[in-house]
PDB file of N, CA and C in Angstrom:
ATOM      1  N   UNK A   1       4.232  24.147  -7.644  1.00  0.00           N
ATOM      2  CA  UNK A   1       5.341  23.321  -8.073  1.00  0.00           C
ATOM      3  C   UNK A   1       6.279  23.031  -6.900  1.00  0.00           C
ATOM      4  N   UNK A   2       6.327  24.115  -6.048  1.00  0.00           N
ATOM      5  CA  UNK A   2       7.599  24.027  -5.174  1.00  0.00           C
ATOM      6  C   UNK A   2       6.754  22.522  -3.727  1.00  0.00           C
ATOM      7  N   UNK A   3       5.423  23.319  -4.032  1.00  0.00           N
ATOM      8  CA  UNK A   3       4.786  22.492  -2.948  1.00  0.00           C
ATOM      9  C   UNK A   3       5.043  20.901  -3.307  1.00  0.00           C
ATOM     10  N   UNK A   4       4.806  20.705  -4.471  1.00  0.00           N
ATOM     11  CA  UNK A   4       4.881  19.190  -5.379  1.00  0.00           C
ATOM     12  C   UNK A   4       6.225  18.668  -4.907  1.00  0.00           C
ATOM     13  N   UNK A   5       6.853  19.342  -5.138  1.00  0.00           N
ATOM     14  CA  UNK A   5       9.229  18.763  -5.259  1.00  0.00           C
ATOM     15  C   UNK A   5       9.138  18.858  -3.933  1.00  0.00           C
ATOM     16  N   UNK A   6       8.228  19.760  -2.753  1.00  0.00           N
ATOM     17  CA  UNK A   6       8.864  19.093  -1.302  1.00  0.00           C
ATOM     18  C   UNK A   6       7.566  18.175  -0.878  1.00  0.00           C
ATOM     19  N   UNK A   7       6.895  17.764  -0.802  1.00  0.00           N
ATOM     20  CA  UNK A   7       5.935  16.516  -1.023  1.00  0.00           C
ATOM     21  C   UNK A   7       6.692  15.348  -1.057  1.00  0.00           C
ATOM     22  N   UNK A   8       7.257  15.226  -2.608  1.00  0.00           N
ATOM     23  CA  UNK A   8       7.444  14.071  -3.096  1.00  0.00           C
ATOM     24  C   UNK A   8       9.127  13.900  -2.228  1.00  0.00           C
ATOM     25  N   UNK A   9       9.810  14.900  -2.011  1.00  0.00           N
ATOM     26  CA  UNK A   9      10.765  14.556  -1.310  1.00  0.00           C
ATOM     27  C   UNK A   9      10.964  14.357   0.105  1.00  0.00           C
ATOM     28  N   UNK A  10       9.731  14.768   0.856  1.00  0.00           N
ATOM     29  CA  UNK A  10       9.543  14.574   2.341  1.00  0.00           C
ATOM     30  C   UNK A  10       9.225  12.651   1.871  1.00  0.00           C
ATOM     31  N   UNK A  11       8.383  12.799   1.320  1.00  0.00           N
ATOM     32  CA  UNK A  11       7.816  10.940   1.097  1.00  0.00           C
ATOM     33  C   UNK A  11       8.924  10.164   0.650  1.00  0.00           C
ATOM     34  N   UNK A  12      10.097  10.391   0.256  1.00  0.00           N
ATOM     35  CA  UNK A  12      11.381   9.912  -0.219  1.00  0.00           C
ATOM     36  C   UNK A  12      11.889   9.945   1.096  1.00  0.00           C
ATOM     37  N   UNK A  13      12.008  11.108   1.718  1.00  0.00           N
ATOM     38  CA  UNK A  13      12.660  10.849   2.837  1.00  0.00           C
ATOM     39  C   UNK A  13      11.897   9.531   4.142  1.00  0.00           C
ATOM     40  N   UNK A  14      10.951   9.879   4.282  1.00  0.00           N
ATOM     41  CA  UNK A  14      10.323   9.161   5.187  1.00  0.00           C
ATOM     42  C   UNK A  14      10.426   7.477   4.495  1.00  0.00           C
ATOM     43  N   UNK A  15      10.319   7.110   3.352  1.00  0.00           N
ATOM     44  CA  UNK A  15      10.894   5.745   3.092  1.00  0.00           C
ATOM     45  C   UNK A  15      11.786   5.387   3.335  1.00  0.00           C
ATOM     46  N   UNK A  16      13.010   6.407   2.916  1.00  0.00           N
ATOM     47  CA  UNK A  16      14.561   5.755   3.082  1.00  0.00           C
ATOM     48  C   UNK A  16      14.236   5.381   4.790  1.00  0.00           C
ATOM     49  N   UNK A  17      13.638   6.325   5.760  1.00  0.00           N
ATOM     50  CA  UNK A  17      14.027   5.992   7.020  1.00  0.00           C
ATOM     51  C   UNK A  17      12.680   4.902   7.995  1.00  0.00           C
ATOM     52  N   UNK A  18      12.002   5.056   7.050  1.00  0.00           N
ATOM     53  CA  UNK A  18      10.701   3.836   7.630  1.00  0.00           C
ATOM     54  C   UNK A  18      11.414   2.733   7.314  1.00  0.00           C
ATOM     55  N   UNK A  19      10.864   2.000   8.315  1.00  0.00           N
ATOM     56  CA  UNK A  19      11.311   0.781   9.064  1.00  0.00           C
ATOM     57  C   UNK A  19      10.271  -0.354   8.651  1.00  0.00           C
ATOM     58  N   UNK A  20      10.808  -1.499   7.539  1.00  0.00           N
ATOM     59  CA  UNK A  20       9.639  -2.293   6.621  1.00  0.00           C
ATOM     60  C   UNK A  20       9.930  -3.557   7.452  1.00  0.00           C
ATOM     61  N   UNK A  21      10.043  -3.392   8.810  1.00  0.00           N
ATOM     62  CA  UNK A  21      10.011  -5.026   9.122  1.00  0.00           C
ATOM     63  C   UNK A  21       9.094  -5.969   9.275  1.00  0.00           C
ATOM     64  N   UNK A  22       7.711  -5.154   9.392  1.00  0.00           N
ATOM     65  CA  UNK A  22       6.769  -5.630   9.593  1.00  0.00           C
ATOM     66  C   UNK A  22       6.433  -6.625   8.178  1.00  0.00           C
ATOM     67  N   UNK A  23       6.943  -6.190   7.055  1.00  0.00           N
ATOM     68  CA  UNK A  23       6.287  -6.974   5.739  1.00  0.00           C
ATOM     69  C   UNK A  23       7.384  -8.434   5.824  1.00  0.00           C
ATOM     70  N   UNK A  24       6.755  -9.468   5.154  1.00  0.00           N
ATOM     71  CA  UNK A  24       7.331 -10.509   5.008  1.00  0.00           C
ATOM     72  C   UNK A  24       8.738 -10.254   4.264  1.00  0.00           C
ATOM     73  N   UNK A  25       9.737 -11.382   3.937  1.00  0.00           N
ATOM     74  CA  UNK A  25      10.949 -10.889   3.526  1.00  0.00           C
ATOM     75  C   UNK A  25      10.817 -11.095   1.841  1.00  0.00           C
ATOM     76  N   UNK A  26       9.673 -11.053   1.372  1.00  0.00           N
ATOM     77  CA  UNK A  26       9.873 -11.420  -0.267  1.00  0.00           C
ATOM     78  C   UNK A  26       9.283  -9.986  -0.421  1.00  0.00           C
ATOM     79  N   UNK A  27       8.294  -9.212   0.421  1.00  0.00           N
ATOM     80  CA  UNK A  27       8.032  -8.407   0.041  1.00  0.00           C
ATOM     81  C   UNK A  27       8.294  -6.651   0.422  1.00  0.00           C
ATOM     82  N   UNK A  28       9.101  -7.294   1.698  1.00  0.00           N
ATOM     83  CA  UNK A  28      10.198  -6.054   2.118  1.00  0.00           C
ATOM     84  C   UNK A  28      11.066  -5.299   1.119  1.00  0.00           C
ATOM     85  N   UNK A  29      11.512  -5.671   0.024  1.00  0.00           N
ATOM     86  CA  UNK A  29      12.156  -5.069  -0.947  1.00  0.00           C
ATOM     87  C   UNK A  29      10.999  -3.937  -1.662  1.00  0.00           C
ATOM     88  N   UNK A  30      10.203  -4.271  -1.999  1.00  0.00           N
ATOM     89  CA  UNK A  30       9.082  -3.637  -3.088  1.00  0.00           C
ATOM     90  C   UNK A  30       8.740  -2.774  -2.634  1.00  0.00           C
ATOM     91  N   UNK A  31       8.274  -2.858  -1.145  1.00  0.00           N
ATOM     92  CA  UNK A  31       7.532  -1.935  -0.315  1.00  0.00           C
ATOM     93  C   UNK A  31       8.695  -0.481  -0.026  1.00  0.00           C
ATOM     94  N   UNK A  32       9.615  -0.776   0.099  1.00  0.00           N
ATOM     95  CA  UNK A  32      11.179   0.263   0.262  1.00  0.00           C
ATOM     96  C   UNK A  32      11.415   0.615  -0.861  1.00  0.00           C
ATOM     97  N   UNK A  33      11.443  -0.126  -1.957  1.00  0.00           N
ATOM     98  CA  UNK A  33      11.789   0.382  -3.418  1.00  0.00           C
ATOM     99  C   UNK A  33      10.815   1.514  -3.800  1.00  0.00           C
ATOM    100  N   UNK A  34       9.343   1.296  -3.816  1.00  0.00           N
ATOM    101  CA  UNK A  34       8.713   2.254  -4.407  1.00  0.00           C
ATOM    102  C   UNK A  34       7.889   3.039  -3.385  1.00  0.00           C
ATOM    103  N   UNK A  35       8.409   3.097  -2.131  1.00  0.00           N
ATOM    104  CA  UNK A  35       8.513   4.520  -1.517  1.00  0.00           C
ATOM    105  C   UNK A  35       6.870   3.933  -0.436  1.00  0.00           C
ATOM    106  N   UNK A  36       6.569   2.470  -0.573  1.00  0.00           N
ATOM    107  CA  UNK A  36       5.383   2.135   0.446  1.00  0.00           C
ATOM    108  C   UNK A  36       5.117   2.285   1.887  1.00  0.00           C
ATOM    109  N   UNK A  37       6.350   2.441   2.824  1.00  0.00           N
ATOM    110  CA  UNK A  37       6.493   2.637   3.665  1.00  0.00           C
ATOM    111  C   UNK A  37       6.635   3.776   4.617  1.00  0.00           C
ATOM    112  N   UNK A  38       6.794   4.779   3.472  1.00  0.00           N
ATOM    113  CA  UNK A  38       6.454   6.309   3.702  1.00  0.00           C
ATOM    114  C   UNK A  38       5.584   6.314   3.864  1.00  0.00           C
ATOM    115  N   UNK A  39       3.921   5.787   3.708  1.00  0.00           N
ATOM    116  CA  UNK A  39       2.653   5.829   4.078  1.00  0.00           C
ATOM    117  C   UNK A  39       2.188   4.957   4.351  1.00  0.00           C
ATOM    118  N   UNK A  40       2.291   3.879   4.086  1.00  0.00           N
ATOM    119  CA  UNK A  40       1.457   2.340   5.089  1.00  0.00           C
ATOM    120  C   UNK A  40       2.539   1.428   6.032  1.00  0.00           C
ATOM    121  N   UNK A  41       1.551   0.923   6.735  1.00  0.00           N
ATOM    122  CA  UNK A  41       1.998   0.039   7.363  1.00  0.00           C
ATOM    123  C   UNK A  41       1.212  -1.181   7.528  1.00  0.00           C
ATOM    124  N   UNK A  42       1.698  -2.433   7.922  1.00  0.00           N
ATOM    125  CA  UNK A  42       0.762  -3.650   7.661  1.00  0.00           C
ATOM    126  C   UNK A  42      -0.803  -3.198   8.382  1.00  0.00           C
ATOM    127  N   UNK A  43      -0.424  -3.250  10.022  1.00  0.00           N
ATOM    128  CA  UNK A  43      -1.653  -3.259  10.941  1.00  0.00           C
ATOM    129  C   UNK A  43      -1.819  -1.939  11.703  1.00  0.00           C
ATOM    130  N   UNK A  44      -1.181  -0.506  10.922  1.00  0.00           N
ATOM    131  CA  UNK A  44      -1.420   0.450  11.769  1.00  0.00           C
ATOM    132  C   UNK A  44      -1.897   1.090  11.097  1.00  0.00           C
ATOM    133  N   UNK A  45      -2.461   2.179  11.310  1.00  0.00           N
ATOM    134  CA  UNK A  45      -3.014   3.565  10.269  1.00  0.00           C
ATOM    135  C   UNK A  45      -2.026   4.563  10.445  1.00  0.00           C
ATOM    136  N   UNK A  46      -1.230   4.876   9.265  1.00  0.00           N
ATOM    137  CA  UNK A  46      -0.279   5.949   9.099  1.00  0.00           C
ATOM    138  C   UNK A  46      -0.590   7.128   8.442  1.00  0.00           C
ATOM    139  N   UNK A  47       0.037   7.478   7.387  1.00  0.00           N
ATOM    140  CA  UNK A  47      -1.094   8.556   6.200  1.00  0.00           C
ATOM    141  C   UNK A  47      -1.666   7.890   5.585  1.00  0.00           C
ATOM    142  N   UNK A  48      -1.417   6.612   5.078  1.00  0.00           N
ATOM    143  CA  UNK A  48      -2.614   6.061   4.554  1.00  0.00           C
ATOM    144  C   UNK A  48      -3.378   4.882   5.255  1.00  0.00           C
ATOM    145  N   UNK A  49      -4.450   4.119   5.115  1.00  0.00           N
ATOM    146  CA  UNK A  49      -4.584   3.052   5.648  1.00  0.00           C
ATOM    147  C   UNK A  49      -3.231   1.953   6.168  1.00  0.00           C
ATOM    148  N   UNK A  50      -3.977   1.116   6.474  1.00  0.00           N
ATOM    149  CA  UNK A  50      -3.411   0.121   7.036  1.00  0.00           C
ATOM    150  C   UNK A  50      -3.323  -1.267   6.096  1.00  0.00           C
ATOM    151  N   UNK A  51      -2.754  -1.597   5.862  1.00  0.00           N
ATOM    152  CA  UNK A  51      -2.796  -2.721   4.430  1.00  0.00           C
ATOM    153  C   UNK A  51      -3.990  -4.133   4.416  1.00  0.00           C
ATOM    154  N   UNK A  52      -3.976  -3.798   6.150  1.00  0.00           N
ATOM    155  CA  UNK A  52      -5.192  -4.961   6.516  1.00  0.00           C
ATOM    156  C   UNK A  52      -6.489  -4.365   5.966  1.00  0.00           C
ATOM    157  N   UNK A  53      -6.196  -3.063   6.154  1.00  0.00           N
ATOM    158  CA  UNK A  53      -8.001  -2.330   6.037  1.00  0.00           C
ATOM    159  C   UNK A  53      -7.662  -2.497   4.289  1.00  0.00           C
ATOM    160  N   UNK A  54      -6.820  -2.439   3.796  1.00  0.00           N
ATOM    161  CA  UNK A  54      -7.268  -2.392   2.017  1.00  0.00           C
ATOM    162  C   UNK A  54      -8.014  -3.972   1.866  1.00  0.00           C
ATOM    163  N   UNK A  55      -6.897  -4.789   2.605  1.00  0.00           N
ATOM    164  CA  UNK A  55      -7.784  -6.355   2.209  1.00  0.00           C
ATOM    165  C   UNK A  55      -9.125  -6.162   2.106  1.00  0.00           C
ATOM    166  N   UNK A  56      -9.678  -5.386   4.075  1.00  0.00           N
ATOM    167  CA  UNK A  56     -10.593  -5.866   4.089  1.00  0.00           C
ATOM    168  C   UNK A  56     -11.662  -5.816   2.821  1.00  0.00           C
ATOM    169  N   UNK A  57     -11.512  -4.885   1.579  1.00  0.00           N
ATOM    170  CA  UNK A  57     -12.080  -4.065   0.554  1.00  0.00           C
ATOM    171  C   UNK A  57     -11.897  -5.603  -0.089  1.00  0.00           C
ATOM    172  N   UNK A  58     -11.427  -6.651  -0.347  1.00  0.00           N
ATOM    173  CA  UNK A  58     -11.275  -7.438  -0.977  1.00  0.00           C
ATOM    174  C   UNK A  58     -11.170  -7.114  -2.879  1.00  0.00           C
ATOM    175  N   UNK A  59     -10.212  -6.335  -2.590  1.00  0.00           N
ATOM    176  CA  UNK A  59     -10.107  -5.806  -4.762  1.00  0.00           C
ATOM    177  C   UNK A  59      -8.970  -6.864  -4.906  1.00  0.00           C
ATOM    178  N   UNK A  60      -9.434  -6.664  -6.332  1.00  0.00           N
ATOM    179  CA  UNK A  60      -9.010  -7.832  -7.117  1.00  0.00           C
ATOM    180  C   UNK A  60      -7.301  -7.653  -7.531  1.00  0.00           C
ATOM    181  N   UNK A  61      -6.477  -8.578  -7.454  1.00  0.00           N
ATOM    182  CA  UNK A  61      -5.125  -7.855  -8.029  1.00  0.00           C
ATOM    183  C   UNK A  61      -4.925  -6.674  -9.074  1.00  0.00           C
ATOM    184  N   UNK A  62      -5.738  -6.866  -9.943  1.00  0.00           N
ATOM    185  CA  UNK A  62      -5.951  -6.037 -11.471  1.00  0.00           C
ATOM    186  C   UNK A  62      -6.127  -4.524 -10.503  1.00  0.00           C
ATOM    187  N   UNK A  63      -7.055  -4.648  -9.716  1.00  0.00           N
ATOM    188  CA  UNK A  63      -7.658  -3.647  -9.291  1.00  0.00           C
ATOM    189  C   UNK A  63      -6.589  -2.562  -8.226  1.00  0.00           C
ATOM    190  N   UNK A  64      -5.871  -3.540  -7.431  1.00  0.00           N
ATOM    191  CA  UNK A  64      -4.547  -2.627  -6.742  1.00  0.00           C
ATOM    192  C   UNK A  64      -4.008  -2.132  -7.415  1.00  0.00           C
ATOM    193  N   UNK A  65      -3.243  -3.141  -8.874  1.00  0.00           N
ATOM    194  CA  UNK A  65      -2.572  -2.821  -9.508  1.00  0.00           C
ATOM    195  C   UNK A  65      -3.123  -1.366 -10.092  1.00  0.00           C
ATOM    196  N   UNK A  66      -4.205  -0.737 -10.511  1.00  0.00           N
ATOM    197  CA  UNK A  66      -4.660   0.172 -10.994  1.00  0.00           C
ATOM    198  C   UNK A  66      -4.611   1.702  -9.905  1.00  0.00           C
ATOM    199  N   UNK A  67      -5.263   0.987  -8.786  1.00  0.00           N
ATOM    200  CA  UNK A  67      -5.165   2.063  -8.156  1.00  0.00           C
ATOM    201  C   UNK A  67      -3.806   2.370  -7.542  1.00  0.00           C
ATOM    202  N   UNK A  68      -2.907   1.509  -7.443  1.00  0.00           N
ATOM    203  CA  UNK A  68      -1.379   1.737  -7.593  1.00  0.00           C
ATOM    204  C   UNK A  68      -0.979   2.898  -8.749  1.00  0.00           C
ATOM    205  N   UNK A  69      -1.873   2.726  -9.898  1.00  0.00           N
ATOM    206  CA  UNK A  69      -0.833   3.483 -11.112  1.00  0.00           C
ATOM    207  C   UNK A  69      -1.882   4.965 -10.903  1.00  0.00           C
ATOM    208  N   UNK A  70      -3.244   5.224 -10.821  1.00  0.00           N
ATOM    209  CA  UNK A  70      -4.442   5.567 -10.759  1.00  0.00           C
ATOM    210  C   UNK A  70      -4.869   6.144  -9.498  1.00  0.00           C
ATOM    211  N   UNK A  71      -4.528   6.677  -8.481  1.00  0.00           N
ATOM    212  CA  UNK A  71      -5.185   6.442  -7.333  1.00  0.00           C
ATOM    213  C   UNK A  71      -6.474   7.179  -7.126  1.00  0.00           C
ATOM    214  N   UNK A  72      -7.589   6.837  -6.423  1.00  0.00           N
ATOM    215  CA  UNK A  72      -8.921   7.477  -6.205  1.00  0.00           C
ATOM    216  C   UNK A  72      -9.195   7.991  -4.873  1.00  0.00           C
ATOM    217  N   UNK A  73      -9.126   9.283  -4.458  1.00  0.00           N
ATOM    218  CA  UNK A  73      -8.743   9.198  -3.578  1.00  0.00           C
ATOM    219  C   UNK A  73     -10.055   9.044  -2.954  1.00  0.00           C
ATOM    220  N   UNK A  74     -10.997   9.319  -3.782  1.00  0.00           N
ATOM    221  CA  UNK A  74     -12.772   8.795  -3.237  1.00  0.00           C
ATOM    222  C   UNK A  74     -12.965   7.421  -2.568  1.00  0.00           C
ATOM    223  N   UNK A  75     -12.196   6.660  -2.919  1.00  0.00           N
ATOM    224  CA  UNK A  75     -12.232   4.979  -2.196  1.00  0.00           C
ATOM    225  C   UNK A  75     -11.700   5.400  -0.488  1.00  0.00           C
ATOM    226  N   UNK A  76     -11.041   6.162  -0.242  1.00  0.00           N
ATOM    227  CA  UNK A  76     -10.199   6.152   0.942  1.00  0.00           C
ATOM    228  C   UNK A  76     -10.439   7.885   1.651  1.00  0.00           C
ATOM    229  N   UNK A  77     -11.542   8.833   1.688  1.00  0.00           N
ATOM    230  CA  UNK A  77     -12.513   8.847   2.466  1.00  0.00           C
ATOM    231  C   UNK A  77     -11.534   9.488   3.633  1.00  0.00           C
ATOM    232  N   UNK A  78     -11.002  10.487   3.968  1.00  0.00           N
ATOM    233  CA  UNK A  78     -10.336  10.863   5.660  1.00  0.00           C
ATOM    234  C   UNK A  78      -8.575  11.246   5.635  1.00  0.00           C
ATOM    235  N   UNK A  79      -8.212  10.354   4.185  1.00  0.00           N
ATOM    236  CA  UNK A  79      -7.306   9.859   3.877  1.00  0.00           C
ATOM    237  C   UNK A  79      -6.498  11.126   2.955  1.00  0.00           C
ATOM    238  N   UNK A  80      -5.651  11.759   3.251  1.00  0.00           N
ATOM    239  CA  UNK A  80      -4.766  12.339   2.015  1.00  0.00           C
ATOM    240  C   UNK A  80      -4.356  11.166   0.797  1.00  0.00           C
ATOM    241  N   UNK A  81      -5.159  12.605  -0.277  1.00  0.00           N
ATOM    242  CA  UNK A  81      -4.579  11.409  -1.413  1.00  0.00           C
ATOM    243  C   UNK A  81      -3.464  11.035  -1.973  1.00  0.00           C
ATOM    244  N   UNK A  82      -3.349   9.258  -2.393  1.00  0.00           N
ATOM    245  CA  UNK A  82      -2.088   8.833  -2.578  1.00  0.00           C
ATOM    246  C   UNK A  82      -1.461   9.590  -3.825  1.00  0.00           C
ATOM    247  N   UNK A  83      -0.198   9.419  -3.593  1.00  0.00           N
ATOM    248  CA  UNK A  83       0.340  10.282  -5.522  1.00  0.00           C
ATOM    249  C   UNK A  83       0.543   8.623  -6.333  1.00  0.00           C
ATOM    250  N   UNK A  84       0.460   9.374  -7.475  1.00  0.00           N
ATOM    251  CA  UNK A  84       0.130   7.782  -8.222  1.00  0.00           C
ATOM    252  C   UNK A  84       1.684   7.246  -8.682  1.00  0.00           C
ATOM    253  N   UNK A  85       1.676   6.206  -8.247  1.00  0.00           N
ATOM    254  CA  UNK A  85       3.584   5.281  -8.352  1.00  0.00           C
ATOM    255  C   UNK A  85       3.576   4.413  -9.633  1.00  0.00           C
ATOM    256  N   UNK A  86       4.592   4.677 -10.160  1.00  0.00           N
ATOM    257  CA  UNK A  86       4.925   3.745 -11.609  1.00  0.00           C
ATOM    258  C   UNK A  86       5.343   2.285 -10.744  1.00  0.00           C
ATOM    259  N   UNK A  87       5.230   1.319 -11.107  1.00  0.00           N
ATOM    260  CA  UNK A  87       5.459   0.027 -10.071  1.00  0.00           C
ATOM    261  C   UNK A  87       5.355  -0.719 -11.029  1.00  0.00           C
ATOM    262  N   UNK A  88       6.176  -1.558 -11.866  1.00  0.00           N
ATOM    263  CA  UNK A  88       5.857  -2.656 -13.026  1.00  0.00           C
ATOM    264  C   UNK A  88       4.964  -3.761 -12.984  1.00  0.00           C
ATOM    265  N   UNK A  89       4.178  -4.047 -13.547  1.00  0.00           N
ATOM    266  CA  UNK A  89       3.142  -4.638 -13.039  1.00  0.00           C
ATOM    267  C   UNK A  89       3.095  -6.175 -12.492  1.00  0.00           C
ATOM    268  N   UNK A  90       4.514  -6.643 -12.810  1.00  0.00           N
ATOM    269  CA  UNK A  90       4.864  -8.123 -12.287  1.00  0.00           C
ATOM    270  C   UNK A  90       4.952  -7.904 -10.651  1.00  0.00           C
ATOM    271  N   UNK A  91       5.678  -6.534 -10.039  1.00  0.00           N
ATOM    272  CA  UNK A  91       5.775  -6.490  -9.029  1.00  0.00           C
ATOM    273  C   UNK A  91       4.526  -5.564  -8.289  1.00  0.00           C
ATOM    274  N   UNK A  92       3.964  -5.254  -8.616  1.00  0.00           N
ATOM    275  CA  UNK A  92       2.774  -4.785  -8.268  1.00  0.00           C
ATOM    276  C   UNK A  92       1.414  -5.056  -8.108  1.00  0.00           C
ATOM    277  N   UNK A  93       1.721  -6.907  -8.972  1.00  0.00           N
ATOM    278  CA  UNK A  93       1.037  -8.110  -8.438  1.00  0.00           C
ATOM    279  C   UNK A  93       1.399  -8.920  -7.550  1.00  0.00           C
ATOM    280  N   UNK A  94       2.895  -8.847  -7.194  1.00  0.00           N
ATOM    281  CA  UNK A  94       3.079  -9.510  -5.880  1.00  0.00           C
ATOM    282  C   UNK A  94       2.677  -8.708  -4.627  1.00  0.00           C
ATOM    283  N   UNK A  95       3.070  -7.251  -5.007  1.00  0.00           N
ATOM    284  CA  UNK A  95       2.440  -6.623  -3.569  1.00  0.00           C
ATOM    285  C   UNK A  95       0.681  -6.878  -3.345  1.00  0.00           C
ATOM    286  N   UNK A  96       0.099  -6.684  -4.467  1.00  0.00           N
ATOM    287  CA  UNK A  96      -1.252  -6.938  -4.135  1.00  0.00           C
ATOM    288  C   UNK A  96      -1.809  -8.537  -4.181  1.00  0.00           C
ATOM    289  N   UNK A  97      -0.983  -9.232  -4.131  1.00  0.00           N
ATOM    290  CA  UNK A  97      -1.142 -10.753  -3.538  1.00  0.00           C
ATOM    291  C   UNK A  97      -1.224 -10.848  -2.170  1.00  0.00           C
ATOM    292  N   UNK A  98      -0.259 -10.271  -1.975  1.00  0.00           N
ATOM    293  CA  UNK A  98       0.754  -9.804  -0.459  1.00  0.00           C
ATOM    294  C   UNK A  98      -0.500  -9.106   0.488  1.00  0.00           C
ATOM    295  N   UNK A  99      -0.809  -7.921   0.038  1.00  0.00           N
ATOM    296  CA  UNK A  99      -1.923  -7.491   0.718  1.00  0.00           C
ATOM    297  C   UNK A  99      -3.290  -8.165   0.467  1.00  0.00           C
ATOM    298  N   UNK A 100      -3.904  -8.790  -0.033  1.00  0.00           N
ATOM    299  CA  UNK A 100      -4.617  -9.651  -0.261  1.00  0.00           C
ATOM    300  C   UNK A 100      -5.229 -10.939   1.052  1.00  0.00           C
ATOM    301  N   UNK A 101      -3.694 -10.793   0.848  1.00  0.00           N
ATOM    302  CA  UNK A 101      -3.212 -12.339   1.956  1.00  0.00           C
ATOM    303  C   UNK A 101      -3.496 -12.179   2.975  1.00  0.00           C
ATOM    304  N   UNK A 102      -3.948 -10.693   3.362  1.00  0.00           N
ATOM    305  CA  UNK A 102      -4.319  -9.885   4.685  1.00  0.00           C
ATOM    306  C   UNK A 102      -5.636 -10.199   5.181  1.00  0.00           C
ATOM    307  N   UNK A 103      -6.560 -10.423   3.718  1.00  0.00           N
ATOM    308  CA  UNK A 103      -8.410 -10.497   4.372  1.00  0.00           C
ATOM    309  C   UNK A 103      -8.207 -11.584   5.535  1.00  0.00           C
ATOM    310  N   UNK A 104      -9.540 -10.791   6.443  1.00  0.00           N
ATOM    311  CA  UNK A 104     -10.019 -12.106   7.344  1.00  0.00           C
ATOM    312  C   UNK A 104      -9.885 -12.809   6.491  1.00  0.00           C
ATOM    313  N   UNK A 105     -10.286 -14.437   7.179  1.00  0.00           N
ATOM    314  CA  UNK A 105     -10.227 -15.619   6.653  1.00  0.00           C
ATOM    315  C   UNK A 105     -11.784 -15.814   7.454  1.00  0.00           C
ATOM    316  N   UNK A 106     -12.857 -16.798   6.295  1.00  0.00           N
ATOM    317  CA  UNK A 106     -13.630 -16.778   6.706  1.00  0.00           C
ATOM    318  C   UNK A 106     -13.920 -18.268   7.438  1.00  0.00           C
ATOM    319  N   UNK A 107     -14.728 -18.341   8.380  1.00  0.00           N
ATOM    320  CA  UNK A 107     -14.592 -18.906   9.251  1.00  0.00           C
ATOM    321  C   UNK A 107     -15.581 -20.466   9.352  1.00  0.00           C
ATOM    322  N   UNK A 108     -15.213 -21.250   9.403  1.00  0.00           N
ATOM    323  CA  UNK A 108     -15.903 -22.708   8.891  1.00  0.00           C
ATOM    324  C   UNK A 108     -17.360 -23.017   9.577  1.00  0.00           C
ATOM    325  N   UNK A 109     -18.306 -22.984   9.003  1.00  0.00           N
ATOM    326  CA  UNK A 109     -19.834 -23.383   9.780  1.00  0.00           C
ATOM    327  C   UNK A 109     -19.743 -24.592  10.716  1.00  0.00           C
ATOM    328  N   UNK A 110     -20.000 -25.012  11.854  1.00  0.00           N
ATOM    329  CA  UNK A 110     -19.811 -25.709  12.713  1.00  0.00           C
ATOM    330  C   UNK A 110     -21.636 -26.554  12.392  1.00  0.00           C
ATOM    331  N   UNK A 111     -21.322 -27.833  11.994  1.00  0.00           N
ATOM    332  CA  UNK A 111     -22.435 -28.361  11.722  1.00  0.00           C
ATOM    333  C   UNK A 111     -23.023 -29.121  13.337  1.00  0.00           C
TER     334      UNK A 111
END
């Protein structure tokens, strides 16, 4: 238990003081609100992936949204597992739009 209450409050702490500039400005709020920045970052590997490497997985909004509420920590492999975040699901489809927006882009056949 005691291990759990300083966990979740080291990860409180490390949000209030992570630095979300890297996310666009519609989605800088969300990412600080529910504590995202304590473990990701757009293009770096922190404790958790990197938000580019989730794109690259190409899941479906439904599907962030789940492992947002759900997390597995079998998908992510190296990775301490995430603790699972209440996130309402209107805004927990913009973040996984947001990261989404990250996949390569695939690249046009040159005829």
């Amino acid at each position: 238990m005691k291990k759990a209450l300083f966990s979740t409050l080291l990860l409180a702490g490390l949000a209030i003081n992570a630095q979300a500039q890297d996310f666009p400005e519609d989605i800088k709020p969300l990412m600080t609100k529910y504590t995202c920045t304590a473990c990701h970052k757009v293009d770096t590997k922190l404790v958790g992936p990197a938000y580019t490497e989730v794109a690259k997985r190409k899941y479906t909004p439904e599907r962030i949204l789940e492992l947002i509420a759900t997390p597995k920590p079998s998908n992510w492999p190296g990775y301490p597992p995430m603790m699972a975040l209440k996130v309402p699901k209107e805004d927990a489809l913009k973040i996984a739009g947001w990261i989404n927006s990250l996949a390569p882009k695939k690249k046009a056949k040159k005829s």
